[in-house]
C-alpha atoms as a PDB file:
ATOM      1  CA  UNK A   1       0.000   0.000   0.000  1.00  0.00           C
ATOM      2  CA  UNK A   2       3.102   2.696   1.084  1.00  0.00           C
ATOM      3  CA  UNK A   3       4.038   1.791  -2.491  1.00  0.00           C
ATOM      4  CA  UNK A   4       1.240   3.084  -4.169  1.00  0.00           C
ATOM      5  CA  UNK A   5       1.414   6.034  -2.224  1.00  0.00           C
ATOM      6  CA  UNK A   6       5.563   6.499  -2.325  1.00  0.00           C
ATOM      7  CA  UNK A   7       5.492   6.196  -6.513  1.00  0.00           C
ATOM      8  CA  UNK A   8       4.137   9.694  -7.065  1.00  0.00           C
ATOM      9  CA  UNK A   9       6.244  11.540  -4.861  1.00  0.00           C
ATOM     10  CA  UNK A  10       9.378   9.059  -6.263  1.00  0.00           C
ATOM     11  CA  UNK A  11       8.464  10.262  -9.595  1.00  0.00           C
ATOM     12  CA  UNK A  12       8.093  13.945  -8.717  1.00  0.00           C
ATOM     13  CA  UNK A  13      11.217  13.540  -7.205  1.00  0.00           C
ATOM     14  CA  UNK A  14      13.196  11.905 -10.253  1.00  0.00           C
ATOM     15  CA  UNK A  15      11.647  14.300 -12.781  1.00  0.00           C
ATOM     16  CA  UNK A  16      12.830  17.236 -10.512  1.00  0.00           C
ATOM     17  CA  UNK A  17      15.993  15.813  -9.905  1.00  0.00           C
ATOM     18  CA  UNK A  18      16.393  15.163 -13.470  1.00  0.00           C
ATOM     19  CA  UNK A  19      15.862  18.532 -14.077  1.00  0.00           C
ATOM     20  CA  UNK A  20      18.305  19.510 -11.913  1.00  0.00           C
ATOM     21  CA  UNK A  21      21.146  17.343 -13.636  1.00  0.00           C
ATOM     22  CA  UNK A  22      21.350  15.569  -9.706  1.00  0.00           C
ATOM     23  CA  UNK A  23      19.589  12.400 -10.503  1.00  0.00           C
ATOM     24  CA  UNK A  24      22.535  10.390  -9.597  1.00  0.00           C
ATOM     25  CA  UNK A  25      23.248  12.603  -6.651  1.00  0.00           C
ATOM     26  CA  UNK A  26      19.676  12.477  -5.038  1.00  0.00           C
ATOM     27  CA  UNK A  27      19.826   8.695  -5.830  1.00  0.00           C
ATOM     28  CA  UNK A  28      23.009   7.639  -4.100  1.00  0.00           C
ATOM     29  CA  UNK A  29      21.587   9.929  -1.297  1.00  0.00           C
ATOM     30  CA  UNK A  30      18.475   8.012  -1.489  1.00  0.00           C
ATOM     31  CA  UNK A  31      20.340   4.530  -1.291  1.00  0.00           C
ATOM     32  CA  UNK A  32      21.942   6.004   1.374  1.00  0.00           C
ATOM     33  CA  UNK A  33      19.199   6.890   3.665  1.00  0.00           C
ATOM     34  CA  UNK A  34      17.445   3.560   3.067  1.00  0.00           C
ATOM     35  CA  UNK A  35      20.454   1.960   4.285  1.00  0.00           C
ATOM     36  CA  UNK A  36      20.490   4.085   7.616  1.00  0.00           C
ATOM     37  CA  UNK A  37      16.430   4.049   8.022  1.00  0.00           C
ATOM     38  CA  UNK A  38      17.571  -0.571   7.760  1.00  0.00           C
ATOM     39  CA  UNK A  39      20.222  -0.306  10.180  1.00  0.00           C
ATOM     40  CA  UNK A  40      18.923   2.158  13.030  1.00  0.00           C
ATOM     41  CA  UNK A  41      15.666   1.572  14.716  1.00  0.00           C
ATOM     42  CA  UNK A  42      15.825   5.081  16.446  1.00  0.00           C
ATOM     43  CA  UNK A  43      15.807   6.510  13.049  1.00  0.00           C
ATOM     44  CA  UNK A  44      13.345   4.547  11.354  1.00  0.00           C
ATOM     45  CA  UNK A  45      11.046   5.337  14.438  1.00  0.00           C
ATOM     46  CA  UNK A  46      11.823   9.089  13.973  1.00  0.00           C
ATOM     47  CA  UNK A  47      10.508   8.817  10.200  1.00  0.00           C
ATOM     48  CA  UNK A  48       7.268   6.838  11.394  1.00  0.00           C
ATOM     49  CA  UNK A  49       6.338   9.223  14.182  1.00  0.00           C
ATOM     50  CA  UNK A  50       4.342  11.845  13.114  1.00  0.00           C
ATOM     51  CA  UNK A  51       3.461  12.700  16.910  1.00  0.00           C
ATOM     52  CA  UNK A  52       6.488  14.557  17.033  1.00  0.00           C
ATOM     53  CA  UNK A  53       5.947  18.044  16.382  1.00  0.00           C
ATOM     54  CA  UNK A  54       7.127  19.574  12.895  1.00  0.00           C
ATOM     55  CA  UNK A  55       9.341  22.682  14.148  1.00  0.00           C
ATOM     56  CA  UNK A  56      11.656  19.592  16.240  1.00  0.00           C
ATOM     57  CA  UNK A  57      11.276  17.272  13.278  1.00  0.00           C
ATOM     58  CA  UNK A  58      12.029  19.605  10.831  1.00  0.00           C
ATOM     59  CA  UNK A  59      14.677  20.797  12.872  1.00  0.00           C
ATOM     60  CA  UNK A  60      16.150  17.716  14.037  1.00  0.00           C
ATOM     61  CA  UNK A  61      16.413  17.038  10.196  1.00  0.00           C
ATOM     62  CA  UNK A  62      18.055  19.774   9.258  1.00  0.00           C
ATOM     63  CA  UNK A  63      20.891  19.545  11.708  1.00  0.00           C
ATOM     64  CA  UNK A  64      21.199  15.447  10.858  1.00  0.00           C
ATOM     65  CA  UNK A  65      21.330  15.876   6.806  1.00  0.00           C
ATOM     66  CA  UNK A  66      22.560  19.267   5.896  1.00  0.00           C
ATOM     67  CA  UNK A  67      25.683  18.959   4.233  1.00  0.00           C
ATOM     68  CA  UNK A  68      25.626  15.278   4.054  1.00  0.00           C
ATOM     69  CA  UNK A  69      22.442  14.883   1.267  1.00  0.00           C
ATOM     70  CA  UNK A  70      22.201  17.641  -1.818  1.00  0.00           C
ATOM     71  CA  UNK A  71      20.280  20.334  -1.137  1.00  0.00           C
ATOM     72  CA  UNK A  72      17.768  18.481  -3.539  1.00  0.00           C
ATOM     73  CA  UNK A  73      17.371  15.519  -1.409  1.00  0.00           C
ATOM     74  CA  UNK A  74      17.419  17.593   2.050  1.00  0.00           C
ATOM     75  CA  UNK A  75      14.548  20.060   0.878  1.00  0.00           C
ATOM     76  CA  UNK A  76      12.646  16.999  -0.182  1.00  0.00           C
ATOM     77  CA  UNK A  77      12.732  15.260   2.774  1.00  0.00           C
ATOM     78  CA  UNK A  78      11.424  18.563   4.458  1.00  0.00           C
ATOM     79  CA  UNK A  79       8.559  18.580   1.897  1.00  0.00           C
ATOM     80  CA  UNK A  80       7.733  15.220   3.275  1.00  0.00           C
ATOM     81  CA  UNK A  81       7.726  16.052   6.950  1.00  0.00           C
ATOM     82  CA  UNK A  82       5.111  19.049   5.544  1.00  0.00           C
ATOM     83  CA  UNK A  83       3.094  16.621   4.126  1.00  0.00           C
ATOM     84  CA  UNK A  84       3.361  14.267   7.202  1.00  0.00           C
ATOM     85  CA  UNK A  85       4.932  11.383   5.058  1.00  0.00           C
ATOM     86  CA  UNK A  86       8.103  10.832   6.384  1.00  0.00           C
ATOM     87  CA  UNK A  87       6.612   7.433   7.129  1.00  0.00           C
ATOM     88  CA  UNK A  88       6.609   6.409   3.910  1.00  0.00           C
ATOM     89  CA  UNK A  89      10.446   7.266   3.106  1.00  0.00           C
ATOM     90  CA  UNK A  90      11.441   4.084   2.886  1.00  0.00           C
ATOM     91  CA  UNK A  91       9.374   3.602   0.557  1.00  0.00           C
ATOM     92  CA  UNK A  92      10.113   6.409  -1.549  1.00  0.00           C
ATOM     93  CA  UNK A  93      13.410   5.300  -1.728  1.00  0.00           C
ATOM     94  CA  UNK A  94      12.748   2.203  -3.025  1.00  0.00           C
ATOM     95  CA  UNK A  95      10.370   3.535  -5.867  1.00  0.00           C
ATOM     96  CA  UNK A  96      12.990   6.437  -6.444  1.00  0.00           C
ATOM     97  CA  UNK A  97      15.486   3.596  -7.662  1.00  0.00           C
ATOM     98  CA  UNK A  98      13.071   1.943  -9.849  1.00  0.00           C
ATOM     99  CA  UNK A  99      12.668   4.937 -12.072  1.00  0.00           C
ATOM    100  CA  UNK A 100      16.072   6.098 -12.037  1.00  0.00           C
ATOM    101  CA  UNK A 101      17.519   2.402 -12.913  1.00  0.00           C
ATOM    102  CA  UNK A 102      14.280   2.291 -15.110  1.00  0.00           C
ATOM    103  CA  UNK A 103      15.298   5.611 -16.883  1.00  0.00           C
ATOM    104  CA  UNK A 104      19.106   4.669 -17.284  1.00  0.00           C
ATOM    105  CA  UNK A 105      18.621   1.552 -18.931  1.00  0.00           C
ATOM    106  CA  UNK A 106      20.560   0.154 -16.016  1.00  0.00           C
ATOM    107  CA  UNK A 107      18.389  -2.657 -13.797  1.00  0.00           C
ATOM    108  CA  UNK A 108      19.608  -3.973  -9.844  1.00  0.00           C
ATOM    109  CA  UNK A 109      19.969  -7.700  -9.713  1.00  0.00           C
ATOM    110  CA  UNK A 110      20.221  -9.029  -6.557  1.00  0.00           C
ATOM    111  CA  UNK A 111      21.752 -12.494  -6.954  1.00  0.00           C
ATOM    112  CA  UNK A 112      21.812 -14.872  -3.813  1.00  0.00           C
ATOM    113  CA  UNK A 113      24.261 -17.951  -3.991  1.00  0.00           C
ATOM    114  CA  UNK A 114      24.555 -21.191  -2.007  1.00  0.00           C
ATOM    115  CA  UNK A 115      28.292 -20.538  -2.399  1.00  0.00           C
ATOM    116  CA  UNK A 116      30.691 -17.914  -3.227  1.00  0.00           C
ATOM    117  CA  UNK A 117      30.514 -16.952  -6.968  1.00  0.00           C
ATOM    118  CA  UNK A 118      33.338 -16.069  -9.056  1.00  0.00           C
ATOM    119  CA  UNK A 119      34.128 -13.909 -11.466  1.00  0.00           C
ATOM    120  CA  UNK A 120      33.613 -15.628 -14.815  1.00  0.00           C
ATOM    121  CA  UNK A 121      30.624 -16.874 -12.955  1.00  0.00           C
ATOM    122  CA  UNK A 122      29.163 -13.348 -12.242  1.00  0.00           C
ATOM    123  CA  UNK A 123      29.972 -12.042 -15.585  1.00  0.00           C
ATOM    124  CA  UNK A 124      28.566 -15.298 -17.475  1.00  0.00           C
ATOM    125  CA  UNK A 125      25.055 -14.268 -15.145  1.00  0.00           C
ATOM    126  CA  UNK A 126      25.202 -10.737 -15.779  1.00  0.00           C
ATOM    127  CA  UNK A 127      25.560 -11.257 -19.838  1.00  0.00           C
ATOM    128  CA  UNK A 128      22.567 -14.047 -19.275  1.00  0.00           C
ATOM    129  CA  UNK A 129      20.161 -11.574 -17.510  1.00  0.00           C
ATOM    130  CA  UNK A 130      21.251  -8.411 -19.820  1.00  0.00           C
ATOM    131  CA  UNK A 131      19.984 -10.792 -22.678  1.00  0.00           C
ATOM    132  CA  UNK A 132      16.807 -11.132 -20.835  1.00  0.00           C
ATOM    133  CA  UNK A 133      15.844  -7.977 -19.602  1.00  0.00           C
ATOM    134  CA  UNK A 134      17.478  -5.854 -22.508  1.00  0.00           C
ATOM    135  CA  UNK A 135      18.949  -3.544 -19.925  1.00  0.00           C
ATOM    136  CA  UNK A 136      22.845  -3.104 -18.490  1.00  0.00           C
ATOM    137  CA  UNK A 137      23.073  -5.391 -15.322  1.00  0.00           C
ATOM    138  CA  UNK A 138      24.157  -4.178 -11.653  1.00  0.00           C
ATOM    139  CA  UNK A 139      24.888  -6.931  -9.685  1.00  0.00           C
ATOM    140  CA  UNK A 140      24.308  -7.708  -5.783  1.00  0.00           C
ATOM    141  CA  UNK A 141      25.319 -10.740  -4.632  1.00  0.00           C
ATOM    142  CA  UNK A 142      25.507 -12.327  -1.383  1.00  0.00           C
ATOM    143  CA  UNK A 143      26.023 -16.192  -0.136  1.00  0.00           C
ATOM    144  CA  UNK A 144      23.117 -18.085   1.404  1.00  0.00           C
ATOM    145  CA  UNK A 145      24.350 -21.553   2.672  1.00  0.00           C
ATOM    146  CA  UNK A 146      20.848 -22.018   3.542  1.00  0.00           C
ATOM    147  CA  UNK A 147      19.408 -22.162  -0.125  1.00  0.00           C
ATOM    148  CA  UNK A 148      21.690 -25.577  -0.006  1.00  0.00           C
ATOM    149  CA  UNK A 149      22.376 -25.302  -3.984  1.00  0.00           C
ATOM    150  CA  UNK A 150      21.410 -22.720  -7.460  1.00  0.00           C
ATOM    151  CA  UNK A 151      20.159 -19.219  -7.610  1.00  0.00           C
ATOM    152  CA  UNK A 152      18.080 -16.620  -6.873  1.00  0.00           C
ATOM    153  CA  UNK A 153      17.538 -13.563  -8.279  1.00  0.00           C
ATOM    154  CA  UNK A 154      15.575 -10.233  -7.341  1.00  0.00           C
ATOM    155  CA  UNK A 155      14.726  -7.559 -10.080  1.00  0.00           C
ATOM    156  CA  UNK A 156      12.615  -4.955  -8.114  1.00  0.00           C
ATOM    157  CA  UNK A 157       9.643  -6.622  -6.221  1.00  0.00           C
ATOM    158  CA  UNK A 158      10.131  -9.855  -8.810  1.00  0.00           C
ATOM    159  CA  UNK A 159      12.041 -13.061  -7.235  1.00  0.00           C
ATOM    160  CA  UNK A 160      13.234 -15.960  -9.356  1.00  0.00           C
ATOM    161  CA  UNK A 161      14.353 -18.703  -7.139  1.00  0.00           C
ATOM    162  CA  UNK A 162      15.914 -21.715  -8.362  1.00  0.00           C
ATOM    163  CA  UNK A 163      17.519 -22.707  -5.283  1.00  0.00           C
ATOM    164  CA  UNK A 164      17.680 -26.780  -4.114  1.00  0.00           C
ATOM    165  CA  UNK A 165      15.919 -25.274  -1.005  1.00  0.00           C
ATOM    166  CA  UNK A 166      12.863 -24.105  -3.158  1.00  0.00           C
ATOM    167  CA  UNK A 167      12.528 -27.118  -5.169  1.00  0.00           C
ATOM    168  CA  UNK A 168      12.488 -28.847  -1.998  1.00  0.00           C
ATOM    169  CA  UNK A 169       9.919 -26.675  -0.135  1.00  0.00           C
ATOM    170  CA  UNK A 170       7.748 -27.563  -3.594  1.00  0.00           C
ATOM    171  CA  UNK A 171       8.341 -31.473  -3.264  1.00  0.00           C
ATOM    172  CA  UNK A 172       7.408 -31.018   0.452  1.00  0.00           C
ATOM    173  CA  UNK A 173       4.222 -29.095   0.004  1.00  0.00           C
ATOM    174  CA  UNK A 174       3.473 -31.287  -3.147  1.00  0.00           C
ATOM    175  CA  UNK A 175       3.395 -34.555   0.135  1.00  0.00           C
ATOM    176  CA  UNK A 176       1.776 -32.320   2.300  1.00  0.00           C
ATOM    177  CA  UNK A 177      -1.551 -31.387   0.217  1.00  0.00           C
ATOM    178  CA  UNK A 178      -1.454 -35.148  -1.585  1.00  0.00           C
END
């Protein structure tokens, strides 16, 4: 649902940004923030609580992001905390990288692994999945020993698993339900 509501104000965003020749900018800055709002509960908490009252929130962010985030990115997260939709930032974020990696041809592939992959391997996968999607590849990958064998890949919300752990799961279910 946060999605539906986050895409407009992603797109506003991008187009503005664009605009601005900052796209990049306000998207690294975006990736950025998403990372902090993952890793600190105190922060993600501070996004979701609109109880707070705006002149602290507003300046609270101020004196957190200025001079860390473009101007661009700074003012927009005020614009938010106007709106009361700092809640949704995450969100935002998320949607903000979809039309930027949407725009510049350029598509996030998050590959997990059973086992460390190596170059050629990566390379061989990244030529497979340009083919595929028609679009430059930026790889993620991370190792999973609990997917016991294959691959699985994330393009935006979309996950193709063809892990030994899935088929398994299938067989299982497949018993289950017989």
């Amino acid at each position: 649902m946060n999605s539906l509501i986050a895409q407009p104000y992603a797109q506003a965003l991008f187009e503005h940004a664009k605009e601005l020749k900052q796209a990049e900018k306000v998207y690294n800055d975006l990736l950025n923030l998403r990372e902090l709002i993952d890793q600190s509960v105190d922060l993600s908490r501070f996004f979701a609580n609109a109880s707070i009252p705006k002149d602290i929130r507003r300046q609270t962010l101020d004196k957190v992001f200025n001079g860390k985030l473009t101007e661009t990115t700074l003012k927009f997260l005020l614009f938010l905390e106007y709106k009361n939709r700092l809640g949704i930032l995450k969100d935002v974020c998320t949607e903000f990288e979809k039309v930027y990696m949407n725009d510049i041809t350029t598509i996030r592939v998050k590959i997990a692994s059973s086992t460390q992959l190596d170059k050629k391997q990566i390379e061989t996968l990244s030529k497979q999945l340009n083919k595929k999607f028609e679009k430059d590849i930026q790889t993620e990958i991370s190792v999973d020993p609990a997917l016991l064998g294959g691959l699985k890949f994330q393009v935006h919300d979309t996950v193709y698993d063809y892990t030994l752990k899935a088929q398994l799961d299938k067989i299982k279910e497949q018993f289950i339900h017989a």
